[in-house]
PDB file of N, CA and C in Angstrom:
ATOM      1  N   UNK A   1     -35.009  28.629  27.245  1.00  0.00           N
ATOM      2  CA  UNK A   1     -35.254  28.580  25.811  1.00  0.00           C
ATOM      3  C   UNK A   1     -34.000  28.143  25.057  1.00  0.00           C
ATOM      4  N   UNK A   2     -32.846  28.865  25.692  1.00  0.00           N
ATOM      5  CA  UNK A   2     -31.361  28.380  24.900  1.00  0.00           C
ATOM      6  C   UNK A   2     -31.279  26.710  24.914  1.00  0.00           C
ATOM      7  N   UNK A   3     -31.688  26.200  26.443  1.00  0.00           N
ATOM      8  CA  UNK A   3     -31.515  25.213  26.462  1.00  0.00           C
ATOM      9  C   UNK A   3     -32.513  23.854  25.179  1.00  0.00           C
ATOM     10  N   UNK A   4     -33.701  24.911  25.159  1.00  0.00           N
ATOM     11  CA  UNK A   4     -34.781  23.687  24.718  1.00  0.00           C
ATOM     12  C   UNK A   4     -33.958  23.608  23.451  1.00  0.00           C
ATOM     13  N   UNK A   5     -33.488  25.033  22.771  1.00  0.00           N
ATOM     14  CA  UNK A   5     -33.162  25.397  21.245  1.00  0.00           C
ATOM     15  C   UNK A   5     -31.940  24.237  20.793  1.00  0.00           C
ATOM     16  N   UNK A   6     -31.087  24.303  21.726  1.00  0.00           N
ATOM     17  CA  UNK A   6     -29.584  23.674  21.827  1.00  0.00           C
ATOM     18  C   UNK A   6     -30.147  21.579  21.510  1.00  0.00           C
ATOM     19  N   UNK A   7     -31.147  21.184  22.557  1.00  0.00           N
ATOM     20  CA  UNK A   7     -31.415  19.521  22.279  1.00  0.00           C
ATOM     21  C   UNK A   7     -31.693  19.334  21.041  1.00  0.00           C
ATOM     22  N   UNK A   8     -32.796  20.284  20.284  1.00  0.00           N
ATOM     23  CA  UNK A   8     -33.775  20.251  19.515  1.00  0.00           C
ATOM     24  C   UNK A   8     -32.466  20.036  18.487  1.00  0.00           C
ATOM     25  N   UNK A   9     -31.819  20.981  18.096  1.00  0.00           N
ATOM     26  CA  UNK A   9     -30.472  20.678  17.384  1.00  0.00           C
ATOM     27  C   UNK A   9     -29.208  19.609  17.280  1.00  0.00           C
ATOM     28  N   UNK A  10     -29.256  19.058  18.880  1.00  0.00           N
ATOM     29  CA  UNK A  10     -28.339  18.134  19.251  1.00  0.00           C
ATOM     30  C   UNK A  10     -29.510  17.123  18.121  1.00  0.00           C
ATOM     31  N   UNK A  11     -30.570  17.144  18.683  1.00  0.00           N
ATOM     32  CA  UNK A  11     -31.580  15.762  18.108  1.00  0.00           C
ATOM     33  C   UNK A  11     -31.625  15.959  16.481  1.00  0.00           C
ATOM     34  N   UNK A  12     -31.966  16.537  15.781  1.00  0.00           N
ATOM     35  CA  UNK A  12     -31.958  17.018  14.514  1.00  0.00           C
ATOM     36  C   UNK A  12     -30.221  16.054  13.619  1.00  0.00           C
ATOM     37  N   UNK A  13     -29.452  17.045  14.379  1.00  0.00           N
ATOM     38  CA  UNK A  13     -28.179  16.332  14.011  1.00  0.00           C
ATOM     39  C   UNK A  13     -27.675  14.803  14.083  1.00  0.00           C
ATOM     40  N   UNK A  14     -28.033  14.323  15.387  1.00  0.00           N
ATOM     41  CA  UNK A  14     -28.037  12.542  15.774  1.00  0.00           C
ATOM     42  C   UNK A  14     -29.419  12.240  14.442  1.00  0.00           C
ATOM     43  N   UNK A  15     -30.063  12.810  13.981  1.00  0.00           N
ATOM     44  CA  UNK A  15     -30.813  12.158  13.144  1.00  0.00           C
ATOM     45  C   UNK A  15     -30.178  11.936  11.536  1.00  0.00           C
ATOM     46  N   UNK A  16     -29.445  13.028  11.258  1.00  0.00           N
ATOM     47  CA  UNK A  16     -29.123  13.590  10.186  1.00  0.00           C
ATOM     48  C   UNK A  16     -27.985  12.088   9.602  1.00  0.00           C
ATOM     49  N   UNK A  17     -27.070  12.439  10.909  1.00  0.00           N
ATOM     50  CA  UNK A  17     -26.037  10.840  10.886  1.00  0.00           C
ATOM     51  C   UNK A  17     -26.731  10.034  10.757  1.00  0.00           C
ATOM     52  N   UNK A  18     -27.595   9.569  11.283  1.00  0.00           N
ATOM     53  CA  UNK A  18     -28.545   8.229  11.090  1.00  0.00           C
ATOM     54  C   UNK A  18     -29.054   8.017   9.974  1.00  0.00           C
ATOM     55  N   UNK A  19     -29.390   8.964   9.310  1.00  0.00           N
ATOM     56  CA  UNK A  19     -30.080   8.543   7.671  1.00  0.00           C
ATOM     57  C   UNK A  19     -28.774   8.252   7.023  1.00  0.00           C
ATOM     58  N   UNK A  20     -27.619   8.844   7.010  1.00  0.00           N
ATOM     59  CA  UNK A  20     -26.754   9.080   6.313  1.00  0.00           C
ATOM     60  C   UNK A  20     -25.876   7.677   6.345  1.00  0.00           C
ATOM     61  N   UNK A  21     -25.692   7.481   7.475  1.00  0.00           N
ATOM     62  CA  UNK A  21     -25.322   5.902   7.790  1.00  0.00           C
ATOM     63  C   UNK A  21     -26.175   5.177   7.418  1.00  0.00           C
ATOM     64  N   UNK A  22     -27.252   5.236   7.767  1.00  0.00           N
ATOM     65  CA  UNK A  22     -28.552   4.114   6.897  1.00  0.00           C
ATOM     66  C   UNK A  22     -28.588   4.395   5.332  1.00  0.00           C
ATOM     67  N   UNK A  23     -28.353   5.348   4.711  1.00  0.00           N
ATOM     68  CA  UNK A  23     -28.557   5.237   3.786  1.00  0.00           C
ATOM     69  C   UNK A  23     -27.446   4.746   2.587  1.00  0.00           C
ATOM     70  N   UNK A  24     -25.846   4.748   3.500  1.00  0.00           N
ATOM     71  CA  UNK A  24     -24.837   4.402   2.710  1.00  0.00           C
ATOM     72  C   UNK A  24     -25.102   2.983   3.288  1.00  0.00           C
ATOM     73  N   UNK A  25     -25.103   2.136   3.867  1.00  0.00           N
ATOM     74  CA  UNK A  25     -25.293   0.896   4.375  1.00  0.00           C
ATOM     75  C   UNK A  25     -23.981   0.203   4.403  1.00  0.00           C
ATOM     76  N   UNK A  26     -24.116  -0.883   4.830  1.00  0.00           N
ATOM     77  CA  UNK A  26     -23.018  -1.768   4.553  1.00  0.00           C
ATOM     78  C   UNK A  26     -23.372  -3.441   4.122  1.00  0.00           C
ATOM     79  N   UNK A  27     -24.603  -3.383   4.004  1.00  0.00           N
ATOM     80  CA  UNK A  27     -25.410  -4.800   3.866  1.00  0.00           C
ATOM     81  C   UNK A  27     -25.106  -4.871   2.215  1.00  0.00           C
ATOM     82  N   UNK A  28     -25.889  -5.433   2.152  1.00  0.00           N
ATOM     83  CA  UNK A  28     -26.350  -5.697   0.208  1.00  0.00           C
ATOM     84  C   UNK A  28     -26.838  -6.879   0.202  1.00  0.00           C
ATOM     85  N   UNK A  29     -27.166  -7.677  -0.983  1.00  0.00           N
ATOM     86  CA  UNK A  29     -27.651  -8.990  -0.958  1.00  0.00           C
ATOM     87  C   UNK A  29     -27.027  -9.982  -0.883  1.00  0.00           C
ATOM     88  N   UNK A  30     -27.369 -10.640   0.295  1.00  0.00           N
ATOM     89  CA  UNK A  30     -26.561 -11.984   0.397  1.00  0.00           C
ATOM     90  C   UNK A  30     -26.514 -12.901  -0.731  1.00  0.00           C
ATOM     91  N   UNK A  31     -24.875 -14.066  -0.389  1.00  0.00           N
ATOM     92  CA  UNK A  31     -24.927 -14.537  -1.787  1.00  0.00           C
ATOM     93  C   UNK A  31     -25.964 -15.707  -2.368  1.00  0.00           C
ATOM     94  N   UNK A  32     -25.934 -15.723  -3.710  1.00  0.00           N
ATOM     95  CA  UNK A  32     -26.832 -16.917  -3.908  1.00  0.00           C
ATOM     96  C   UNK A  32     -26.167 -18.249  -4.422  1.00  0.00           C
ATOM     97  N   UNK A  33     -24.994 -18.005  -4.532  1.00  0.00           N
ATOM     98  CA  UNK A  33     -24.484 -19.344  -4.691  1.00  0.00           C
ATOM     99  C   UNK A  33     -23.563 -19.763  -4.019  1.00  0.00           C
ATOM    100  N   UNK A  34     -23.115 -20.797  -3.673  1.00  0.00           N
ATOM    101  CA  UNK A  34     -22.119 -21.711  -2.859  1.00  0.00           C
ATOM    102  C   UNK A  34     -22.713 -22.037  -1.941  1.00  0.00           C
ATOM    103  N   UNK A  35     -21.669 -21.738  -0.801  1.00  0.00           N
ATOM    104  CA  UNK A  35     -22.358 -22.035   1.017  1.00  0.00           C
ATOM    105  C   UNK A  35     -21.888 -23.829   0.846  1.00  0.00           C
ATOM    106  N   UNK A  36     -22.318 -24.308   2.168  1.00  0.00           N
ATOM    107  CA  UNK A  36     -22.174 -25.213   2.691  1.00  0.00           C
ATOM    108  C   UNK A  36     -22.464 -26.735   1.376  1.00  0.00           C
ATOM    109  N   UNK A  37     -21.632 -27.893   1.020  1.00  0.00           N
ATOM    110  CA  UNK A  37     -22.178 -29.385   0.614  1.00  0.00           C
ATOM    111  C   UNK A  37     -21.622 -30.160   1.614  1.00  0.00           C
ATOM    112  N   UNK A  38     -21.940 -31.101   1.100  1.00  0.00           N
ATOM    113  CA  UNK A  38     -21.599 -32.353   1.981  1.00  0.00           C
ATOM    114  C   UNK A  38     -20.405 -33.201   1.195  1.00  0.00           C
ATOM    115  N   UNK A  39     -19.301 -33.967   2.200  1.00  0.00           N
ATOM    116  CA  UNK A  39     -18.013 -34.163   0.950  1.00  0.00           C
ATOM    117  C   UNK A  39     -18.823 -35.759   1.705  1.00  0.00           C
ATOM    118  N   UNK A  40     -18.209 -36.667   0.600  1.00  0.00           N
ATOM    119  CA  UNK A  40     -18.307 -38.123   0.381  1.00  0.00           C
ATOM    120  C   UNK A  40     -17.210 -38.341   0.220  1.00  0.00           C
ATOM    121  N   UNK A  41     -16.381 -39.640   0.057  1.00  0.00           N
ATOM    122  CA  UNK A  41     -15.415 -40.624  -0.573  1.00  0.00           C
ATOM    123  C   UNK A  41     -14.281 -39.751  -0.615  1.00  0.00           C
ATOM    124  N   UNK A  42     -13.637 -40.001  -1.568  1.00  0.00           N
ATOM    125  CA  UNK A  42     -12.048 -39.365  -1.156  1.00  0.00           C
ATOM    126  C   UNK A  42     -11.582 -37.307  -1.018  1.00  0.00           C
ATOM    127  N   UNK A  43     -13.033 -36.642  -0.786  1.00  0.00           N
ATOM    128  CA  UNK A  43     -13.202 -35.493  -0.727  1.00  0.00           C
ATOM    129  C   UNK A  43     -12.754 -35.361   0.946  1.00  0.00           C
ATOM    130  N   UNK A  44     -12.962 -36.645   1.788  1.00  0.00           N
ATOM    131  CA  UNK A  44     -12.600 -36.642   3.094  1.00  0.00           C
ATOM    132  C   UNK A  44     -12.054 -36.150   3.770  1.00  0.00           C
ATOM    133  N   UNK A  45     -10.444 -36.868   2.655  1.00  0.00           N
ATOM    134  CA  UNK A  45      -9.404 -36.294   3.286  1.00  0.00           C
ATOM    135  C   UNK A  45      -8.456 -35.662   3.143  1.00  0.00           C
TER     136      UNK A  45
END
């Protein structure tokens, strides 16, 4: 029983971090402007 009591808690806790990390994130919205053009003529060189 100690043992079942002890996972059930290990698991509870590995969950607890997981929201907590998911919920501070590190993503956000990618940007919407710039990124990649194409250079022509004296942008060359």
């Amino acid at each position: 029983m100690k043992t079942i009591r002890r996972a059930l808690v290990a698991v509870g806790l590995a969950g607890l971090v997981a929201a907590v990390l998911r919920a501070r994130g590190t993503g956000g919205t990618p940007p919407t402007a710039g990124g990649w053009r194409e250079l022509s003529g004296p942008e060359l060189q």
